[in-house]
N, C-alpha and C. Protein backbone atom coordinates (compact mmCIF):
# COMPACT_ATOMS: atom_id res chain seq x y z
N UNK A 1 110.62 48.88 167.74
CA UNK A 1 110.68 49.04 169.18
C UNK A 1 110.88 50.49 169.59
N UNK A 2 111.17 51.52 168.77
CA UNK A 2 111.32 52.66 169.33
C UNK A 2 110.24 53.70 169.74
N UNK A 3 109.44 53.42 168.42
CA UNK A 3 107.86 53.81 168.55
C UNK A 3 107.37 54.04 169.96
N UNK A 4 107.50 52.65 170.63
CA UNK A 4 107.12 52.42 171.91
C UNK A 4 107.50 53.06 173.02
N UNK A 5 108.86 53.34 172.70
CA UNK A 5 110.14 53.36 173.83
C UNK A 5 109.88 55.08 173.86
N UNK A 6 109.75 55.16 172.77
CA UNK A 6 109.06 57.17 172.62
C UNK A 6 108.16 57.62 173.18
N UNK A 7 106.76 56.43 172.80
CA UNK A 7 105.94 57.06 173.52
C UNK A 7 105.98 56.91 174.78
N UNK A 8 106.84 55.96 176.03
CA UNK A 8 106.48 55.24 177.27
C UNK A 8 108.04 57.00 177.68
N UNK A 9 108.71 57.42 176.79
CA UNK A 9 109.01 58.44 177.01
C UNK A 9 108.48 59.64 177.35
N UNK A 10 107.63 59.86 176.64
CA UNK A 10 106.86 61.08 176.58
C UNK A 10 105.22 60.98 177.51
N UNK A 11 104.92 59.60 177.65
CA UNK A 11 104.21 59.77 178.77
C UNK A 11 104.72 59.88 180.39
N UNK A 12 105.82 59.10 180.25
CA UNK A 12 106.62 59.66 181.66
C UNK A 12 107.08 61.21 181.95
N UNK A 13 107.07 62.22 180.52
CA UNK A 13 107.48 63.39 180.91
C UNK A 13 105.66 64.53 181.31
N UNK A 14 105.05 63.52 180.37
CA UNK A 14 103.94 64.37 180.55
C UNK A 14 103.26 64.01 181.72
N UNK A 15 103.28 62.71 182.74
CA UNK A 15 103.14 62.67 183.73
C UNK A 15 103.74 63.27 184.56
N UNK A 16 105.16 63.72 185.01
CA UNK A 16 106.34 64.47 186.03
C UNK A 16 105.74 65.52 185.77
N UNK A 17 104.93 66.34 184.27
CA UNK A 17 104.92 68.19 183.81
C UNK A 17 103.17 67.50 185.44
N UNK A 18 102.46 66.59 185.09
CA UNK A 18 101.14 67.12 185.64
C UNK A 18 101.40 67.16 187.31
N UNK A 19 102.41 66.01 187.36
CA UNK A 19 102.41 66.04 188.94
C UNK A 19 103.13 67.21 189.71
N UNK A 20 104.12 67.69 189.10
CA UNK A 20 104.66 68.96 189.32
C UNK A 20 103.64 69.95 189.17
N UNK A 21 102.39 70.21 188.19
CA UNK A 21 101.65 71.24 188.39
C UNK A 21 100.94 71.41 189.25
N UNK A 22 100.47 69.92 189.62
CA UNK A 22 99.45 69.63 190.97
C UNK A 22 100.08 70.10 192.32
N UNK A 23 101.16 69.41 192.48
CA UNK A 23 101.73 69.68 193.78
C UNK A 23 102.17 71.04 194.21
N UNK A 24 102.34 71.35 192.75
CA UNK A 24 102.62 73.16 193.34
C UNK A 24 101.65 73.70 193.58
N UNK A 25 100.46 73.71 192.56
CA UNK A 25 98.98 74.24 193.06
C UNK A 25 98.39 74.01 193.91
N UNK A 26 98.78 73.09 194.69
CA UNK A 26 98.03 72.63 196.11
C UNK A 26 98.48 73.58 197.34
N UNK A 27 100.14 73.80 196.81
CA UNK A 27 100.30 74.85 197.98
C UNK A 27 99.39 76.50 198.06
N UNK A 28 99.02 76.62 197.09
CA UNK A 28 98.21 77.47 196.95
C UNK A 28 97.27 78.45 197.63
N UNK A 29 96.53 77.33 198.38
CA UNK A 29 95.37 77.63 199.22
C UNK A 29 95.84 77.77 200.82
N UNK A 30 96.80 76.93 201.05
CA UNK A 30 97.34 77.30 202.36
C UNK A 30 98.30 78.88 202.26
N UNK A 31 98.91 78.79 201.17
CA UNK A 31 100.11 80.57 201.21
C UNK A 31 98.61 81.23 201.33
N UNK A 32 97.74 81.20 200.66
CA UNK A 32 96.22 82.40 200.65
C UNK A 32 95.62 82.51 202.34
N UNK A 33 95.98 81.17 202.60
CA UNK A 33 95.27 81.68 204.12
C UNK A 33 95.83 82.22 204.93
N UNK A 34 97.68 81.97 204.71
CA UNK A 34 98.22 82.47 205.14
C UNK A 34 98.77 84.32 205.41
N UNK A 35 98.56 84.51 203.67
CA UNK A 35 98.34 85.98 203.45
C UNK A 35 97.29 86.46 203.95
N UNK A 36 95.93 85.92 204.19
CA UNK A 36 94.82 86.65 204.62
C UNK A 36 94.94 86.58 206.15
N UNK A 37 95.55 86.06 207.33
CA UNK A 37 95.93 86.31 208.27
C UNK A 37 97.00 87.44 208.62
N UNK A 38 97.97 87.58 207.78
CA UNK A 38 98.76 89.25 208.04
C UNK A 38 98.49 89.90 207.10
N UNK A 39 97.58 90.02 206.46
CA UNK A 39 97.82 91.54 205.96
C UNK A 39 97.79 92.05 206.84
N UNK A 40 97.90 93.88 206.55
CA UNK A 40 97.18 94.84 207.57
C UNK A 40 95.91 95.31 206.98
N UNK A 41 95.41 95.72 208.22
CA UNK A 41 93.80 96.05 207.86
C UNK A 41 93.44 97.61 207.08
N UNK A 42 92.55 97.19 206.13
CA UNK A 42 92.34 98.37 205.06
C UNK A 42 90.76 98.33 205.22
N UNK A 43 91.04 100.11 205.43
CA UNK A 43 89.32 100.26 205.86
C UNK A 43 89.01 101.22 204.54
N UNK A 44 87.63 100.82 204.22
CA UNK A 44 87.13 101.26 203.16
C UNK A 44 85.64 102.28 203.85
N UNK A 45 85.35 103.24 203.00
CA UNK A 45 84.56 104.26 203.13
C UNK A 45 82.97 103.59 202.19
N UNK A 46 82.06 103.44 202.84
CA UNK A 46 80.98 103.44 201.56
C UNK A 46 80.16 104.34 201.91
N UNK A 47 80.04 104.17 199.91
CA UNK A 47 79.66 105.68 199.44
C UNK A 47 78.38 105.12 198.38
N UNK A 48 77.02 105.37 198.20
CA UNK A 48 76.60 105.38 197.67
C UNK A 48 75.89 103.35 197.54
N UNK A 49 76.30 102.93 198.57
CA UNK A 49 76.35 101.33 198.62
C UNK A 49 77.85 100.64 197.88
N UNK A 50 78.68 101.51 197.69
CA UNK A 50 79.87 100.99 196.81
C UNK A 50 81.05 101.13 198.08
N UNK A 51 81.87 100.00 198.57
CA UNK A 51 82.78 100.31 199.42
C UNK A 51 84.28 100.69 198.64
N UNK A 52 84.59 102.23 198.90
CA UNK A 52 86.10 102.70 198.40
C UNK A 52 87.07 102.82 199.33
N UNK A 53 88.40 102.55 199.29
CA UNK A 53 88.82 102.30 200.23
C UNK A 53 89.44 104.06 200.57
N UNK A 54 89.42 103.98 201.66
CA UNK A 54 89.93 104.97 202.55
C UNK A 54 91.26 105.88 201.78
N UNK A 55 91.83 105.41 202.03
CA UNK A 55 93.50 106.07 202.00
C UNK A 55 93.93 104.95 200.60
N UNK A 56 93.76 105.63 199.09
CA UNK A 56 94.28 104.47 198.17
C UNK A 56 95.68 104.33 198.69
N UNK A 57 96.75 105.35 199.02
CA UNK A 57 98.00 105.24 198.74
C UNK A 57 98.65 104.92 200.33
N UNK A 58 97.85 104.92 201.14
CA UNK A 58 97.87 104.57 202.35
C UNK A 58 99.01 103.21 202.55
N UNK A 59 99.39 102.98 204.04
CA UNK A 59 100.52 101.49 204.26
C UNK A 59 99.60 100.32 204.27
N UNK A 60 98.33 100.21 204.42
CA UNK A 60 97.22 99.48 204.39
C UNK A 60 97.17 98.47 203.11
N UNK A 61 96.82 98.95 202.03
CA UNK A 61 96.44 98.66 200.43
C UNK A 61 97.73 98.22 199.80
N UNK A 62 98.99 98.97 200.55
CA UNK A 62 100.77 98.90 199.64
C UNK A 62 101.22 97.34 200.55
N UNK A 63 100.60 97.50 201.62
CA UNK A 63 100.95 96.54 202.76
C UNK A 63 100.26 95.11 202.31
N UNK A 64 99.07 95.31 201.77
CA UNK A 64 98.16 94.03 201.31
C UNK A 64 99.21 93.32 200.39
N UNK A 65 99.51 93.80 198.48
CA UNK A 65 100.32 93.55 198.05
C UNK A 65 101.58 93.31 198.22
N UNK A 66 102.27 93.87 199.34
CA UNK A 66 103.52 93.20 199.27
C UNK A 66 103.60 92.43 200.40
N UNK A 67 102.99 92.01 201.36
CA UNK A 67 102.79 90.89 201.91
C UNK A 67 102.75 89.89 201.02
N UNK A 68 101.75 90.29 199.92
CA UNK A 68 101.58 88.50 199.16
C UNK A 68 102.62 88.59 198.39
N UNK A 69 103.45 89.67 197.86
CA UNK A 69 104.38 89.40 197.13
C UNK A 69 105.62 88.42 197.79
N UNK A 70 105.76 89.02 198.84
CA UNK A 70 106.60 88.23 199.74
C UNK A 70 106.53 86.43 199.78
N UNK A 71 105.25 86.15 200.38
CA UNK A 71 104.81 85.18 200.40
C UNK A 71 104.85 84.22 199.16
N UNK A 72 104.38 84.85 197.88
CA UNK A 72 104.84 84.00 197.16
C UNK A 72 106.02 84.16 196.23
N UNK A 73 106.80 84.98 196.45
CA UNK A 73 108.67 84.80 196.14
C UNK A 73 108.82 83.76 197.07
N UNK A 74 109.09 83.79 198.59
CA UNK A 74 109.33 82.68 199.26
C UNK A 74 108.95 81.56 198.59
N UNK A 75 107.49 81.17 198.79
CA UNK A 75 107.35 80.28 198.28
C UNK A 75 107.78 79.65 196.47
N UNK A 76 107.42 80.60 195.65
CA UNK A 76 108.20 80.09 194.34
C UNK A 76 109.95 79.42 194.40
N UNK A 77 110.55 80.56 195.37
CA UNK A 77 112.03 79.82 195.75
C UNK A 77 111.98 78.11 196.54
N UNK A 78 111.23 78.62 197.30
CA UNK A 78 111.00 76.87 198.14
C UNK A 78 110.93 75.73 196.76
N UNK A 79 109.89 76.20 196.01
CA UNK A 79 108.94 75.32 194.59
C UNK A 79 110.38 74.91 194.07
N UNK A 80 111.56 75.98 193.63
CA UNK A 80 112.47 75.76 192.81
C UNK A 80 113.09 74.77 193.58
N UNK A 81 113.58 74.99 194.50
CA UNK A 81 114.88 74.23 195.23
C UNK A 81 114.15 72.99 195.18
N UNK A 82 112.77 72.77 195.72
CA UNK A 82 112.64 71.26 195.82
C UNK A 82 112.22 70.74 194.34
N UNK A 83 111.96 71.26 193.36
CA UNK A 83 111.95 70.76 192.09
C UNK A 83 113.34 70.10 191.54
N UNK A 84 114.38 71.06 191.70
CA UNK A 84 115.71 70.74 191.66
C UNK A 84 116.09 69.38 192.41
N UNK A 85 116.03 69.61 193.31
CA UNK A 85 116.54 68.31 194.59
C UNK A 85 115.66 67.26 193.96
N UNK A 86 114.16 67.75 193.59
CA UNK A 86 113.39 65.74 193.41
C UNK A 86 113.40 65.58 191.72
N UNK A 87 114.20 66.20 191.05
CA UNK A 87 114.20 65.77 189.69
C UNK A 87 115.53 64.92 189.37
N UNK A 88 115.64 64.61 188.14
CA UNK A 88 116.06 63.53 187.49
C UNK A 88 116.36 63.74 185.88
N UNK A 89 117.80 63.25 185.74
CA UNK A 89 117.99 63.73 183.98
C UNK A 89 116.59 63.11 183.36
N UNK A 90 116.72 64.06 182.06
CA UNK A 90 115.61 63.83 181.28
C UNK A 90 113.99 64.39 181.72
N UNK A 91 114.09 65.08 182.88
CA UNK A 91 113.06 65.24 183.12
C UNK A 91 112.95 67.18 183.57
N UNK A 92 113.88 68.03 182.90
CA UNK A 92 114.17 69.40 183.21
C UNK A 92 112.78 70.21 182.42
N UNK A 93 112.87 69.70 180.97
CA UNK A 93 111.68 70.72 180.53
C UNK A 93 110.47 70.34 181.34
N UNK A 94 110.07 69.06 181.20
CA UNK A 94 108.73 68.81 182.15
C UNK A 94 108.61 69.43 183.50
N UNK A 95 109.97 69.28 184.20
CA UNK A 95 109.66 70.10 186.09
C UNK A 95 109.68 71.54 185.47
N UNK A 96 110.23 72.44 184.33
CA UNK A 96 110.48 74.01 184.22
C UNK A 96 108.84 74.01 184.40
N UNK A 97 107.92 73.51 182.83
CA UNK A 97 106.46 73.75 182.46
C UNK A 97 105.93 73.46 184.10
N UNK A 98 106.45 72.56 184.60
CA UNK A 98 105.13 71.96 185.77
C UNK A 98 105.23 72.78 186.84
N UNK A 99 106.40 73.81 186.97
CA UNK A 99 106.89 74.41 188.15
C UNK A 99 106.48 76.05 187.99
N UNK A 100 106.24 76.23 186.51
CA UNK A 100 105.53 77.43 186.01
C UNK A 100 104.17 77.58 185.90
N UNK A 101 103.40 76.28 185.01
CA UNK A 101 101.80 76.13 185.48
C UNK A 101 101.66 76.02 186.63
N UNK A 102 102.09 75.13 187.49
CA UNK A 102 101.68 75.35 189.23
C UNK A 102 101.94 76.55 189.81
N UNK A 103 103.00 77.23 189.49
CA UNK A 103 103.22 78.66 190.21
C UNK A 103 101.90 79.50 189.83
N UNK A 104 101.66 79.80 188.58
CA UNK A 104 100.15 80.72 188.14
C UNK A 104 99.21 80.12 189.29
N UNK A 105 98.96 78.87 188.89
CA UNK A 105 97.87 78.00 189.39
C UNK A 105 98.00 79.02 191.05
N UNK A 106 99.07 78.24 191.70
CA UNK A 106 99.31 78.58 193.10
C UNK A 106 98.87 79.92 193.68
N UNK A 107 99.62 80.75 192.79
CA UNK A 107 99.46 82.49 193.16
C UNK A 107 97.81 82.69 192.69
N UNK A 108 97.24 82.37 191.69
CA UNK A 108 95.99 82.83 191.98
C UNK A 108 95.30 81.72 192.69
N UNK A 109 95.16 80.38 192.96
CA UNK A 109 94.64 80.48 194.36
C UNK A 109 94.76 80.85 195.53
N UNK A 110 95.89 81.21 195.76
CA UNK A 110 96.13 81.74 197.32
C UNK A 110 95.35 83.37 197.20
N UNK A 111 95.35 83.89 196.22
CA UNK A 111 94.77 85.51 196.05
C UNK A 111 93.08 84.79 196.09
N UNK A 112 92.21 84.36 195.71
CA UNK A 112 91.03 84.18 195.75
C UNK A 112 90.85 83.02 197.30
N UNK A 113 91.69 82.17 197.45
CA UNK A 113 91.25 81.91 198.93
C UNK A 113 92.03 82.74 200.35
N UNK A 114 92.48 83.35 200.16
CA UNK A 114 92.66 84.80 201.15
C UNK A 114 91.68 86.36 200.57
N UNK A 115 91.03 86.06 199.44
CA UNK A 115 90.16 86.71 199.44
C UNK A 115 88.67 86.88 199.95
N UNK A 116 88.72 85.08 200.19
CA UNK A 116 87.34 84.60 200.41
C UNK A 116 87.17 84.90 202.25
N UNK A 117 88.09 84.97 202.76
CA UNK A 117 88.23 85.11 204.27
C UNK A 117 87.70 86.21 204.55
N UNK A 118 86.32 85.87 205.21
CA UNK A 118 85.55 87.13 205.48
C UNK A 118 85.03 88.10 204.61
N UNK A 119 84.98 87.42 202.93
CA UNK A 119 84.39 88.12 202.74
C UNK A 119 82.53 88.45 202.74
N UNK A 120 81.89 87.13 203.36
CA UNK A 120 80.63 87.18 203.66
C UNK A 120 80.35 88.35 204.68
N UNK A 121 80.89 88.54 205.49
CA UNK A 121 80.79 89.38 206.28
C UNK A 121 80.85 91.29 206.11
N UNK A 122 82.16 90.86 205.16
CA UNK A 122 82.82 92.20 204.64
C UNK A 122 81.09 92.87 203.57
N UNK A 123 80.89 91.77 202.82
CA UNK A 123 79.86 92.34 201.82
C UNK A 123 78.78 92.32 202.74
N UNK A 124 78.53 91.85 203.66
CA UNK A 124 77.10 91.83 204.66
C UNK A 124 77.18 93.38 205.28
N UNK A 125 78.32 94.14 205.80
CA UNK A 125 78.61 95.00 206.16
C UNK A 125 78.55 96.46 205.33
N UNK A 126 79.09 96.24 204.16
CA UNK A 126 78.77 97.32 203.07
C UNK A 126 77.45 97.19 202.99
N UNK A 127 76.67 96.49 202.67
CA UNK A 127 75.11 96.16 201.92
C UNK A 127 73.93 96.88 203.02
N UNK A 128 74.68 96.75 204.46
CA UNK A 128 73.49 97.12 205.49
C UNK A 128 74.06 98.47 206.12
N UNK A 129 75.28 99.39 205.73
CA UNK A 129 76.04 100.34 205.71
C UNK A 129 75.41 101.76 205.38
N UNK A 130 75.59 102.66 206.27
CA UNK A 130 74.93 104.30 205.49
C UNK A 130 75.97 105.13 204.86
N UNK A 131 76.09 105.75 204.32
CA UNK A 131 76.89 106.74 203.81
C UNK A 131 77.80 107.10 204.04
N UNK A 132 79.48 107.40 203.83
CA UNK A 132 80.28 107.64 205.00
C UNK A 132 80.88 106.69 206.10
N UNK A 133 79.88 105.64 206.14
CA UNK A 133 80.28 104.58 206.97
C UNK A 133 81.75 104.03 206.98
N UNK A 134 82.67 103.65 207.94
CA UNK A 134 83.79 102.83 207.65
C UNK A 134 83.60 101.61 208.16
N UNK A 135 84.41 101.05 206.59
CA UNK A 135 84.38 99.16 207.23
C UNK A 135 85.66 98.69 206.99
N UNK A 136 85.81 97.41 207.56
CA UNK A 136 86.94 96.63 207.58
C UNK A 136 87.30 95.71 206.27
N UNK A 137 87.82 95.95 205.44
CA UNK A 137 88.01 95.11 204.32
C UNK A 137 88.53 93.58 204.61
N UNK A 138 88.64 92.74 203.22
CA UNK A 138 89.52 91.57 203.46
C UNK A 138 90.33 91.99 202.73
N UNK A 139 91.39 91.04 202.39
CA UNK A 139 92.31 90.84 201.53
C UNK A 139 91.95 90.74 200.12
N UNK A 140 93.18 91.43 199.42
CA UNK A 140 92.59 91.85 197.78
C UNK A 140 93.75 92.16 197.61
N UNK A 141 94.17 92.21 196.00
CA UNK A 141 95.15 92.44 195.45
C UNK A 141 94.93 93.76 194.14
N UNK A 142 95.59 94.70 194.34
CA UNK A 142 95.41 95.84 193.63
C UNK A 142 96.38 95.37 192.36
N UNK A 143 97.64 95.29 192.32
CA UNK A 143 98.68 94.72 191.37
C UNK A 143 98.47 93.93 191.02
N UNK A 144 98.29 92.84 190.12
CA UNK A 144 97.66 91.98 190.02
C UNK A 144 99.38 91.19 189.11
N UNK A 145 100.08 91.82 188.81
CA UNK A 145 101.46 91.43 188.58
C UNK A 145 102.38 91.06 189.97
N UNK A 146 102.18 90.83 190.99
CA UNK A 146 102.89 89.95 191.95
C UNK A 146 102.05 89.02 191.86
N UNK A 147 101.22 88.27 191.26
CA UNK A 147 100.77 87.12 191.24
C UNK A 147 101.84 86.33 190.29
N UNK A 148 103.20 86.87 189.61
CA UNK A 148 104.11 86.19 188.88
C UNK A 148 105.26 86.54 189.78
N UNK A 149 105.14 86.53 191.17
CA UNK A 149 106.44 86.51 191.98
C UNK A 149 106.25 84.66 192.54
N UNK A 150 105.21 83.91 191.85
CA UNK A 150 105.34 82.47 192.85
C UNK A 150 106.43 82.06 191.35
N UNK A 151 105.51 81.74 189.92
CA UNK A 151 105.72 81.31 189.12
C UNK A 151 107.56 81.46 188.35
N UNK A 152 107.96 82.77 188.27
CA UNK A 152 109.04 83.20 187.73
C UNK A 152 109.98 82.84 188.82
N UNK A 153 110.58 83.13 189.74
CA UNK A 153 111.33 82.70 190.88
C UNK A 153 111.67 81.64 191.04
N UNK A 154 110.27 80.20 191.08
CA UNK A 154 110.72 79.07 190.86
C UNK A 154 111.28 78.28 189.87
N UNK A 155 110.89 78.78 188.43
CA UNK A 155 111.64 78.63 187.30
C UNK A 155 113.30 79.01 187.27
N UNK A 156 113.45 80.17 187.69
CA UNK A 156 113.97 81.07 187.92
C UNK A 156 115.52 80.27 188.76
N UNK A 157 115.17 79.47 189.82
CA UNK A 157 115.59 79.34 190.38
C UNK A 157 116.41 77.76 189.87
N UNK A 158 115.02 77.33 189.88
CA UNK A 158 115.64 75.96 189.28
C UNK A 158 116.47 76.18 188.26
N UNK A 159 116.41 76.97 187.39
CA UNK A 159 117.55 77.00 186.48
C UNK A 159 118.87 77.32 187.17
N UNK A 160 118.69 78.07 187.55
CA UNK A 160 120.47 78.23 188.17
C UNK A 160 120.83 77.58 189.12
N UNK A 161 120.03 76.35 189.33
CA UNK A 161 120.90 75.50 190.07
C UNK A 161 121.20 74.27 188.99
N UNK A 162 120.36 74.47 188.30
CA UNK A 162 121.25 73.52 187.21
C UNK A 162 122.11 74.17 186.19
N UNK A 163 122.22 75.19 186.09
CA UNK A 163 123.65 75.70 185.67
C UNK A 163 124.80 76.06 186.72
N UNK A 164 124.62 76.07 187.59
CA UNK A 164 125.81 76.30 188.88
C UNK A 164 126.25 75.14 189.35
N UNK A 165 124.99 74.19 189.96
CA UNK A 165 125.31 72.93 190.56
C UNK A 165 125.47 71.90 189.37
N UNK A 166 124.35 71.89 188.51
CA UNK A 166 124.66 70.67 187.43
C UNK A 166 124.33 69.59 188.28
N UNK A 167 124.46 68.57 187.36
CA UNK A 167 123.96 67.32 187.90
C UNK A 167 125.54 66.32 188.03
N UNK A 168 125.31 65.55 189.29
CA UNK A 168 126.49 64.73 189.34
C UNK A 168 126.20 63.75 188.27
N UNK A 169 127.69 63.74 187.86
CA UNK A 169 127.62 62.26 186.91
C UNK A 169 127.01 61.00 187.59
N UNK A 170 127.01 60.14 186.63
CA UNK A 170 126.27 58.74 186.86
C UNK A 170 127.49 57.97 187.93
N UNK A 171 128.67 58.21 187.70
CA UNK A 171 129.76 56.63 187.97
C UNK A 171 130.17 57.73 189.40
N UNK A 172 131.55 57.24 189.16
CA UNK A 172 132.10 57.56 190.44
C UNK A 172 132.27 59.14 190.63
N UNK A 173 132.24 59.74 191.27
CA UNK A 173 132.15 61.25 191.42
C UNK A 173 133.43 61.74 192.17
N UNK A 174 133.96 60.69 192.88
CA UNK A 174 135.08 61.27 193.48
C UNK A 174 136.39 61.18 193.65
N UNK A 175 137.32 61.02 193.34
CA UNK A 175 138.94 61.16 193.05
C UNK A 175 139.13 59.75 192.33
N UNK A 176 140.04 60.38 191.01
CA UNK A 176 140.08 58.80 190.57
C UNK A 176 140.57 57.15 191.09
N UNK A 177 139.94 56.23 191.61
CA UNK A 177 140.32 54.99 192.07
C UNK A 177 141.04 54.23 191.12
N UNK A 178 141.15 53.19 191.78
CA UNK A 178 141.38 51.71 191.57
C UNK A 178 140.49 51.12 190.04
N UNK A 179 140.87 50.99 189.08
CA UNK A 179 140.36 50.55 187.94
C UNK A 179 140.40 52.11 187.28
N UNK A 180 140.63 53.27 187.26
CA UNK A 180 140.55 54.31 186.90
C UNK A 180 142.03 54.51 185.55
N UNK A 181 141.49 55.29 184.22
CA UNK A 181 142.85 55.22 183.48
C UNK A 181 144.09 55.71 183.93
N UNK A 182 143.99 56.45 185.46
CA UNK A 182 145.15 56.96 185.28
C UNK A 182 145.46 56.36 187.02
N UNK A 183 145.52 55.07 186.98
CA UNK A 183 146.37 54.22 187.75
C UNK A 183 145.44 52.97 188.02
N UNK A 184 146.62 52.19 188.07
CA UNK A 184 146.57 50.60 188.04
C UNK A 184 146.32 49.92 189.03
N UNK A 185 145.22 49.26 188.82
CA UNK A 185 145.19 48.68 190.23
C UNK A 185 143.56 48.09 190.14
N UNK A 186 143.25 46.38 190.73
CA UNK A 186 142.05 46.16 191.07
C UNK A 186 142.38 45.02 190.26
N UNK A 187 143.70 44.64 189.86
CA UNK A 187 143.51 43.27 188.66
C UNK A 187 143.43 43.80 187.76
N UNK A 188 143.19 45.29 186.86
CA UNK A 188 143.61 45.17 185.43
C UNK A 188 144.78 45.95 185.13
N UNK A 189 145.36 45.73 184.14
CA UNK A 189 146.47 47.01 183.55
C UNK A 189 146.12 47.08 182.13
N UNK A 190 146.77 48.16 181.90
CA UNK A 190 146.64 48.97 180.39
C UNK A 190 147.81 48.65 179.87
N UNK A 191 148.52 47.58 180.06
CA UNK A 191 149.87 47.10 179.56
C UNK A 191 149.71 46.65 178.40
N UNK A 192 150.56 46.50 176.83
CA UNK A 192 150.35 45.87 175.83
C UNK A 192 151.30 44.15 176.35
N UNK A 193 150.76 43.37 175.84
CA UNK A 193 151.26 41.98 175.82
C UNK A 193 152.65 42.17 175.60
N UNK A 194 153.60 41.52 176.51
CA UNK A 194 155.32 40.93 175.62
C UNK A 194 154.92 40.34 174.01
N UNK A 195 155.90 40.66 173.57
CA UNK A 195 155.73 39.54 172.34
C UNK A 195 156.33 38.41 172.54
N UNK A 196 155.39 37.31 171.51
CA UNK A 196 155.58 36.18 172.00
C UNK A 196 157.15 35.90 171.94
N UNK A 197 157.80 34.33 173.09
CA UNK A 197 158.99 34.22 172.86
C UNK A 197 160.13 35.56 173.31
N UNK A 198 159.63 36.40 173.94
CA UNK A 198 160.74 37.51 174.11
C UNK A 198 160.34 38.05 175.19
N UNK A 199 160.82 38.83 175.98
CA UNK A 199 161.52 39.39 177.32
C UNK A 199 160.72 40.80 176.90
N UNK A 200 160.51 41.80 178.14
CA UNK A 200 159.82 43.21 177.54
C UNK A 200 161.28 43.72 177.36
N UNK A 201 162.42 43.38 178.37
CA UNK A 201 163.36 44.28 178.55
C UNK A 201 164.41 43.74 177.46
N UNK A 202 163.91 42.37 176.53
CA UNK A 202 165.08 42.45 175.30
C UNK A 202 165.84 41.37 176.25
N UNK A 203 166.85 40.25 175.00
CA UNK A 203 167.26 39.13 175.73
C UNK A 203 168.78 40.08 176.35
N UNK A 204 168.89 39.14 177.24
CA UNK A 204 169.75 39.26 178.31
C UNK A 204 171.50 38.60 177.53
N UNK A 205 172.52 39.52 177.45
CA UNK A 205 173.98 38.91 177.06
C UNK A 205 174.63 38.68 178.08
């Protein structure tokens, strides 16, 4: 019987690792649209049919990246806390893996669908462009290492709430009651039996 009991184990963990990867990756595409609505706008120079951007070191290009960095720290913290809150003993390594593959997952879709915003337009604009020309870029990511501000954070996070908070025990959690070893009460005691035929307090002269 254990055979069984193992595997109906390990498919319940490898189901919680996929659904945790899914659900995080889904947020994905909405944080991307969201980043591609504030960035700030970065205008690029084309040169030769190649669009370079204007000002590399400019608030424009520094502003793109840490917008999304922002966006997805927030969000990786959100990922943690509610991983924490909807999990369940036995199920910590599966939400860590599912809360780390979905974070990758997440951060690079939100970077390729806030990339995709306008960019038909953006490349229609370079392509029919003269020399010198300035255009309006989309969203793009130069760093390509804040795409591990969704993933690490939520791991990140969830762990220290299960080392700070921990998990409540199973039974009673709060001040010892009634049936508790250290007082009597509810119908049982921890008394040893009189012996038979005799008094606890010893016969009486």
């Amino acid at each position: 019987m254990r055979r069984p009991a193992g595997r109906l184990f390990a498919t319940r963990l490898l189901a919680t690792w996929a659904v945790a990867t899914a659900v995080v990756a889904l947020l994905g595409p909405p944080a991307g649209l969201l980043w591609a609505k504030t960035v700030p706008a970065v205008t690029y120079v084309v040169v030769q049919g190649e669009p370079l951007i204007a000002d590399p070191e400019g608030q424009g290009p520094i502003g793109v990246d840490a917008r999304f960095a922002l966006i997805a720290l927030v969000a990786g913290i959100a990922c943690g806390v509610a991983g924490y809150l909807a999990g369940g003993r036995g199920n910590d390594v599966a939400l860590l893996l599912g809360l780390a593959a979905g974070g990758c997952a997440a951060a690079v879709l939100a970077w390729k669908t806030g990339h995709m915003i306008g960019l038909g337009g953006f490349q229609d604009a370079v392509r029919h462009a003269r020399d010198g020309t300035a255009v309006t870029g989309v969203a793009d990511l130069r760093a390509k290492g804040v795409l591990m501000f969704w993933p690490l954070p939520a791991v990140a996070v969830y762990g220290l709430l299960e080392l700070v908070v921990g998990r409540l025990p199973a039974g009673d959690g709060g001040d010892a009651g009634a049936g508790e070893a250290d007082e009597v009460g509810g119908g049982e005691f921890d008394l040893e039996s009189a012996p038979a035929g005799g008094d606890v307090d010893g016969p009486e002269r």
